[in-house]
C-alpha atoms as a PDB file:
ATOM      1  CA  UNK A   1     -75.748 -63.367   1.009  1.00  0.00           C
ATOM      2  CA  UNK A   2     -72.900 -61.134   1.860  1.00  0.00           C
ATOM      3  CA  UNK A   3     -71.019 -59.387  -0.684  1.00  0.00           C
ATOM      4  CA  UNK A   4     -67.168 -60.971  -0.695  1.00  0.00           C
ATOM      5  CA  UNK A   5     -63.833 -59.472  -0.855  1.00  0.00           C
ATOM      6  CA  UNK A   6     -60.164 -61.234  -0.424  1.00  0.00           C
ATOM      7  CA  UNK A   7     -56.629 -59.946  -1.468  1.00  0.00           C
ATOM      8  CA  UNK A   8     -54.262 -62.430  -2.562  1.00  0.00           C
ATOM      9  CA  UNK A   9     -50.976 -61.985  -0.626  1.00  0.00           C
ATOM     10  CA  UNK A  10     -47.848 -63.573  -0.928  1.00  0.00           C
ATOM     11  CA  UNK A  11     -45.651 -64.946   2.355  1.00  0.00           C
ATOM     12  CA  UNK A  12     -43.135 -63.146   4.015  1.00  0.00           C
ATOM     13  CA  UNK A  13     -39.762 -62.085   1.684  1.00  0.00           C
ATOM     14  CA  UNK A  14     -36.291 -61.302   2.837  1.00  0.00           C
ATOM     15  CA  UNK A  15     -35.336 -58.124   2.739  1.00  0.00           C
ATOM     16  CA  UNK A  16     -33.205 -56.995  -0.192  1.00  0.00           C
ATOM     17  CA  UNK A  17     -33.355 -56.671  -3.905  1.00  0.00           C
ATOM     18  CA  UNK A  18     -36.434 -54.860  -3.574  1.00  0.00           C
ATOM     19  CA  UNK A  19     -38.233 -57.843  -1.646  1.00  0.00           C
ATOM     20  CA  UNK A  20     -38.785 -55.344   1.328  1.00  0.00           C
ATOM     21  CA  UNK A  21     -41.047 -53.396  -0.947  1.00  0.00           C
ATOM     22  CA  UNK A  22     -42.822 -56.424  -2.064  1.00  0.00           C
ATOM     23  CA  UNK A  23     -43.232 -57.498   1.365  1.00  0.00           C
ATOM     24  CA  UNK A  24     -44.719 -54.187   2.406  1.00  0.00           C
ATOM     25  CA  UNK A  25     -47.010 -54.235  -0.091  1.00  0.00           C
ATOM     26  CA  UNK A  26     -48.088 -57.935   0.875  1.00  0.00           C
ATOM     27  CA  UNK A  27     -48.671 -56.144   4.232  1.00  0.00           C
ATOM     28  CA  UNK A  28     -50.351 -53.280   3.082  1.00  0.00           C
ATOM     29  CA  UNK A  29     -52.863 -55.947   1.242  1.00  0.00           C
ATOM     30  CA  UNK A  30     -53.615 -57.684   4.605  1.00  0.00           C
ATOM     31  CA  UNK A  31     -53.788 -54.323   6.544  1.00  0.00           C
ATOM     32  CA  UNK A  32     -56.354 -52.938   3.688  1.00  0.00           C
ATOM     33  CA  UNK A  33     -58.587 -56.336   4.105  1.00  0.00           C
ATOM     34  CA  UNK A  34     -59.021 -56.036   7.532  1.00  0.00           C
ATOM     35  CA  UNK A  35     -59.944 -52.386   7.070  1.00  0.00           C
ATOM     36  CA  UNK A  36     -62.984 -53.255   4.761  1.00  0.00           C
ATOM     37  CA  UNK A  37     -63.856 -56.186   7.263  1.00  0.00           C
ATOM     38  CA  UNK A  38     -63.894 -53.149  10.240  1.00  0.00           C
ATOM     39  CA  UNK A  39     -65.122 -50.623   7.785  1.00  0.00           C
ATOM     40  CA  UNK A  40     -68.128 -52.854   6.148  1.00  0.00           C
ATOM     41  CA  UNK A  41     -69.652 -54.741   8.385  1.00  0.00           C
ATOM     42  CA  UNK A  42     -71.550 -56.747   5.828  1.00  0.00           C
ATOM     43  CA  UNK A  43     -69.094 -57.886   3.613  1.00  0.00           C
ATOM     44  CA  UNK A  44     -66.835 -60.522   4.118  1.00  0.00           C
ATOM     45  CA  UNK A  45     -63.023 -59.053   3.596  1.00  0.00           C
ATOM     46  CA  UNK A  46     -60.712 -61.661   3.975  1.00  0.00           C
ATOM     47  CA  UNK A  47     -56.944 -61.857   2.804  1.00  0.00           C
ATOM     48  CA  UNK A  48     -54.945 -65.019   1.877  1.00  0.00           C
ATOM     49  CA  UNK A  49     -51.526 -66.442   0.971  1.00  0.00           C
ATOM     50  CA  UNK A  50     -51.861 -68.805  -2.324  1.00  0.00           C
ATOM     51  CA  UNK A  51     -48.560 -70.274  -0.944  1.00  0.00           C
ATOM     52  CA  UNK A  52     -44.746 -69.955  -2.918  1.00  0.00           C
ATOM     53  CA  UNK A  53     -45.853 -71.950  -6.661  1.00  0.00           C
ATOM     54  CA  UNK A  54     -43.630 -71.849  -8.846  1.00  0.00           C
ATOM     55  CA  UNK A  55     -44.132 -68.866 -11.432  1.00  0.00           C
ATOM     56  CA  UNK A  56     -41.542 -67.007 -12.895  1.00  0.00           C
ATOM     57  CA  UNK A  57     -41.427 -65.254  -9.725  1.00  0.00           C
ATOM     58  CA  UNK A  58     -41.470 -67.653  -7.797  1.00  0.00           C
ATOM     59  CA  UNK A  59     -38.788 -69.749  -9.606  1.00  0.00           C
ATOM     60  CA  UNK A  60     -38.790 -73.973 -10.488  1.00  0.00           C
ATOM     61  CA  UNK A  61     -37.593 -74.219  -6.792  1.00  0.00           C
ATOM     62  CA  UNK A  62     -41.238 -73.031  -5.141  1.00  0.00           C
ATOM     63  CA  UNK A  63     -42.481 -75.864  -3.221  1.00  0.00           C
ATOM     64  CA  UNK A  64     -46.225 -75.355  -2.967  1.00  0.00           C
ATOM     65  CA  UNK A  65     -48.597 -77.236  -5.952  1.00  0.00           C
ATOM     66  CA  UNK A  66     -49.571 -74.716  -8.131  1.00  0.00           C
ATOM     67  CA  UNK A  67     -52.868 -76.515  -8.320  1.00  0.00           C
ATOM     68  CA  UNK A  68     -53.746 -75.358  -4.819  1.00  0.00           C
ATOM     69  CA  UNK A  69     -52.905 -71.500  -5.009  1.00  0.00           C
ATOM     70  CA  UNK A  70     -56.186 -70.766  -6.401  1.00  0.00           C
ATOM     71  CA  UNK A  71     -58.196 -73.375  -4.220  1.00  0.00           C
ATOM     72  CA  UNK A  72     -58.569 -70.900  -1.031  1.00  0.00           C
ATOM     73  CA  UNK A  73     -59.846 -67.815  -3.182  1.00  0.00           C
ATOM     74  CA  UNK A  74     -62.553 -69.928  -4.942  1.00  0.00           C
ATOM     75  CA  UNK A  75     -63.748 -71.568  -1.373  1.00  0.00           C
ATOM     76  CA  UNK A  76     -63.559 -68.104   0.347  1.00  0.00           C
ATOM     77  CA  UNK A  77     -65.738 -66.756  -2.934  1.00  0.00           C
ATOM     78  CA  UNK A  78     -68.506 -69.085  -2.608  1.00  0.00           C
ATOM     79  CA  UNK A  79     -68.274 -71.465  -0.280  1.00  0.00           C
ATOM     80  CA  UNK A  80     -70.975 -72.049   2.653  1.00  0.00           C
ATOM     81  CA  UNK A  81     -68.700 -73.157   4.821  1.00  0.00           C
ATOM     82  CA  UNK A  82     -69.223 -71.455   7.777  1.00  0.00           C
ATOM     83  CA  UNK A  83     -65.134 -71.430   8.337  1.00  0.00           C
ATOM     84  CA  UNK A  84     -65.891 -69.296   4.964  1.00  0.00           C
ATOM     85  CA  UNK A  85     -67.962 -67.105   5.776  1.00  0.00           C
ATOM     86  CA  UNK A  86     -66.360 -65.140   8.127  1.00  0.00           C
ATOM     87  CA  UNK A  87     -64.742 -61.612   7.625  1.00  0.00           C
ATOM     88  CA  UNK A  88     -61.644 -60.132   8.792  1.00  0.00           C
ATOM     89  CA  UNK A  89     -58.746 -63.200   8.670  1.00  0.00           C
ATOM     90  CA  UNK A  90     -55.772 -64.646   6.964  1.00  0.00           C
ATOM     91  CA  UNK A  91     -55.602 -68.057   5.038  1.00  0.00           C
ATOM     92  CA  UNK A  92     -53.664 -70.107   3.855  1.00  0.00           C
ATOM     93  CA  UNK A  93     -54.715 -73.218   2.286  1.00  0.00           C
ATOM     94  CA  UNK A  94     -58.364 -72.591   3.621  1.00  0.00           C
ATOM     95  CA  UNK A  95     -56.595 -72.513   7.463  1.00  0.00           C
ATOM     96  CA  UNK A  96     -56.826 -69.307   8.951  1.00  0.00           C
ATOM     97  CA  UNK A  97     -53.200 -67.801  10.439  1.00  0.00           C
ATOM     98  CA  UNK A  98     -51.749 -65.555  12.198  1.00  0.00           C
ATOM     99  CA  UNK A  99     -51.052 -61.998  10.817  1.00  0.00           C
ATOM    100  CA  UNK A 100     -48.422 -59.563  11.625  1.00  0.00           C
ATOM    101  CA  UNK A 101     -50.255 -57.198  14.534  1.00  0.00           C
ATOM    102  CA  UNK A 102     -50.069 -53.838  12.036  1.00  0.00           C
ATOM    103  CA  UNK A 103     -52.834 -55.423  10.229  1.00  0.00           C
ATOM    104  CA  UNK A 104     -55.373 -55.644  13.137  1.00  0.00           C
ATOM    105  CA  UNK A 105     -54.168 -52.233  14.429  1.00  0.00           C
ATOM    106  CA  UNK A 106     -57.674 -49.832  13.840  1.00  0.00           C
ATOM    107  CA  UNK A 107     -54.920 -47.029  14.239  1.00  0.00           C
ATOM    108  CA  UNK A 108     -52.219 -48.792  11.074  1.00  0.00           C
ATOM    109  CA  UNK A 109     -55.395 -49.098   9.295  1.00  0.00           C
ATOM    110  CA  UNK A 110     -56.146 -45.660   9.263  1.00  0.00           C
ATOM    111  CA  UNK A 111     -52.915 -44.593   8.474  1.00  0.00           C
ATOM    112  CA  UNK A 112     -52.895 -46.471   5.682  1.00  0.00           C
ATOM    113  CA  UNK A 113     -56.654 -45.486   4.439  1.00  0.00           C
ATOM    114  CA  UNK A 114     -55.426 -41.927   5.083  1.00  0.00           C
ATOM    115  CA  UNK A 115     -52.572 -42.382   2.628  1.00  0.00           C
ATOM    116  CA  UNK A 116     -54.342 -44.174  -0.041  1.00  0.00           C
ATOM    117  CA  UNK A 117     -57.045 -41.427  -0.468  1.00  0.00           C
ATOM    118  CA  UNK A 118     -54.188 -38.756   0.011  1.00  0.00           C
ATOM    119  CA  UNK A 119     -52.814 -40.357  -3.345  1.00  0.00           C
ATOM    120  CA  UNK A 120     -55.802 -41.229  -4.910  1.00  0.00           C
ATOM    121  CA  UNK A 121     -58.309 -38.608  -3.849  1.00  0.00           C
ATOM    122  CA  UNK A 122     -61.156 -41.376  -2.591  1.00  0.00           C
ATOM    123  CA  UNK A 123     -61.762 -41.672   1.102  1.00  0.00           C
ATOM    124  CA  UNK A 124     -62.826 -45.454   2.106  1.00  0.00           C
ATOM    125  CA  UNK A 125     -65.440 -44.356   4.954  1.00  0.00           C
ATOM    126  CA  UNK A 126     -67.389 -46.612   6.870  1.00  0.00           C
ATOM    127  CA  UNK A 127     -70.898 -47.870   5.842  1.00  0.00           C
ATOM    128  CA  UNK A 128     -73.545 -45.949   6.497  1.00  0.00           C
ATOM    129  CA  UNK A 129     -77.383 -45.894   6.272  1.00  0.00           C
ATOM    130  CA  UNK A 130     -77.612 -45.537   2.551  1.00  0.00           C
ATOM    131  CA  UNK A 131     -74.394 -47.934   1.496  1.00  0.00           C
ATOM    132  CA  UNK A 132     -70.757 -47.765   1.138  1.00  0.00           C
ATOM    133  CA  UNK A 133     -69.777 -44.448   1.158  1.00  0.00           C
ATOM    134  CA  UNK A 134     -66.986 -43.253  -0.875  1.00  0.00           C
ATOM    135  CA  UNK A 135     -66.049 -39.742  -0.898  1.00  0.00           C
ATOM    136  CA  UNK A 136     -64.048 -37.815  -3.949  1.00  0.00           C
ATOM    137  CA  UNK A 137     -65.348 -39.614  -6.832  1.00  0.00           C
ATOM    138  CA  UNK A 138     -68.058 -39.624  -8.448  1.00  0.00           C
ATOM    139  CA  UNK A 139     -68.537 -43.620  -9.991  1.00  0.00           C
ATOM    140  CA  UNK A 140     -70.951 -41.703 -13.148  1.00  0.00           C
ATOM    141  CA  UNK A 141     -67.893 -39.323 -13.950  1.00  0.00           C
ATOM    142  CA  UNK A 142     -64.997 -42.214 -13.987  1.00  0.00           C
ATOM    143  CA  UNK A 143     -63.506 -42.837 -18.202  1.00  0.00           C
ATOM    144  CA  UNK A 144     -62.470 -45.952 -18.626  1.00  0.00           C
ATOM    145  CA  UNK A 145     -59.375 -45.714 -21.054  1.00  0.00           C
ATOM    146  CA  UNK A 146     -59.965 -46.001 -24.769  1.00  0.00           C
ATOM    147  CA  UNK A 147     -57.144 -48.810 -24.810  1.00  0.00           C
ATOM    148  CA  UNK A 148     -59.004 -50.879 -21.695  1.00  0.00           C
ATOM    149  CA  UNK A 149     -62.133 -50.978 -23.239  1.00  0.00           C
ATOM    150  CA  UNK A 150     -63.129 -53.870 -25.006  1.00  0.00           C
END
């Protein structure tokens, strides 16, 4: 079986009061899925919108059941489904949709990869013969925080 990945992504937000930011970063989380779906071939890398529940984010007015956010992540997790198993889309409510066209964009993609391991230091690079290749880190030399651990 293929190893799974999805990002959780929230709908679109107006812009203002910081929602642009949010927004971009729901973006950013759709661009960064369909990255790993280009990048690694054999892992399914799939992003999704859980729908507006309401949180206290979301506020009492959210329309969506909050029983049904989590539905789409669990089916895209293990499900068989062969509308399931497929890499490189956007849900909602286990239906794919359409995406903004940054987040197909090879080129966007990049950009953003480029970025990420400018700030962090790890390159995402494609999968080669021996794995996932990560460059910059070593996994053996990462601490996990004295207050994280359990």
């Amino acid at each position: 079986m293929a190893s799974r990945i999805w990002l959780t992504c929230s709908g679109s937000a107006v812009i203002g009061n910081g929602s642009q930011a949010y927004a971009d970063s729901k973006l950013f989380d759709v661009v960064l899925a369909f990255a790993v779906a280009r990048l690694w071939p054999g892992v399914l890398s799939n992003a999704l919108e859980p729908g507006w529940v309401p949180t206290r984010m979301g506020g009492p007015g959210a329309p969506d059941d909050m029983s049904q956010a989590p539905v789409t992540q669990v089916w895209l997790a293990v499900s068989n489904d062969p509308a399931a198993t497929v890499t490189g889309r956007y849900f909602y409510h286990q239906r794919p949709r359409p995406v903004h066209p940054a987040a197909t964009s090879a080129s966007v993609q990049d950009q953003l990869l480029a970025a990420c391991a400018e700030l962090t230091g790890v390159q995402l690079t494609s999968i080669g013969p021996t794995g996932v290749q990560l460059t910059g880190v070593e996994l053996t030399d990462l601490e996990v925080p004295k207050e994280t651990r359990s």
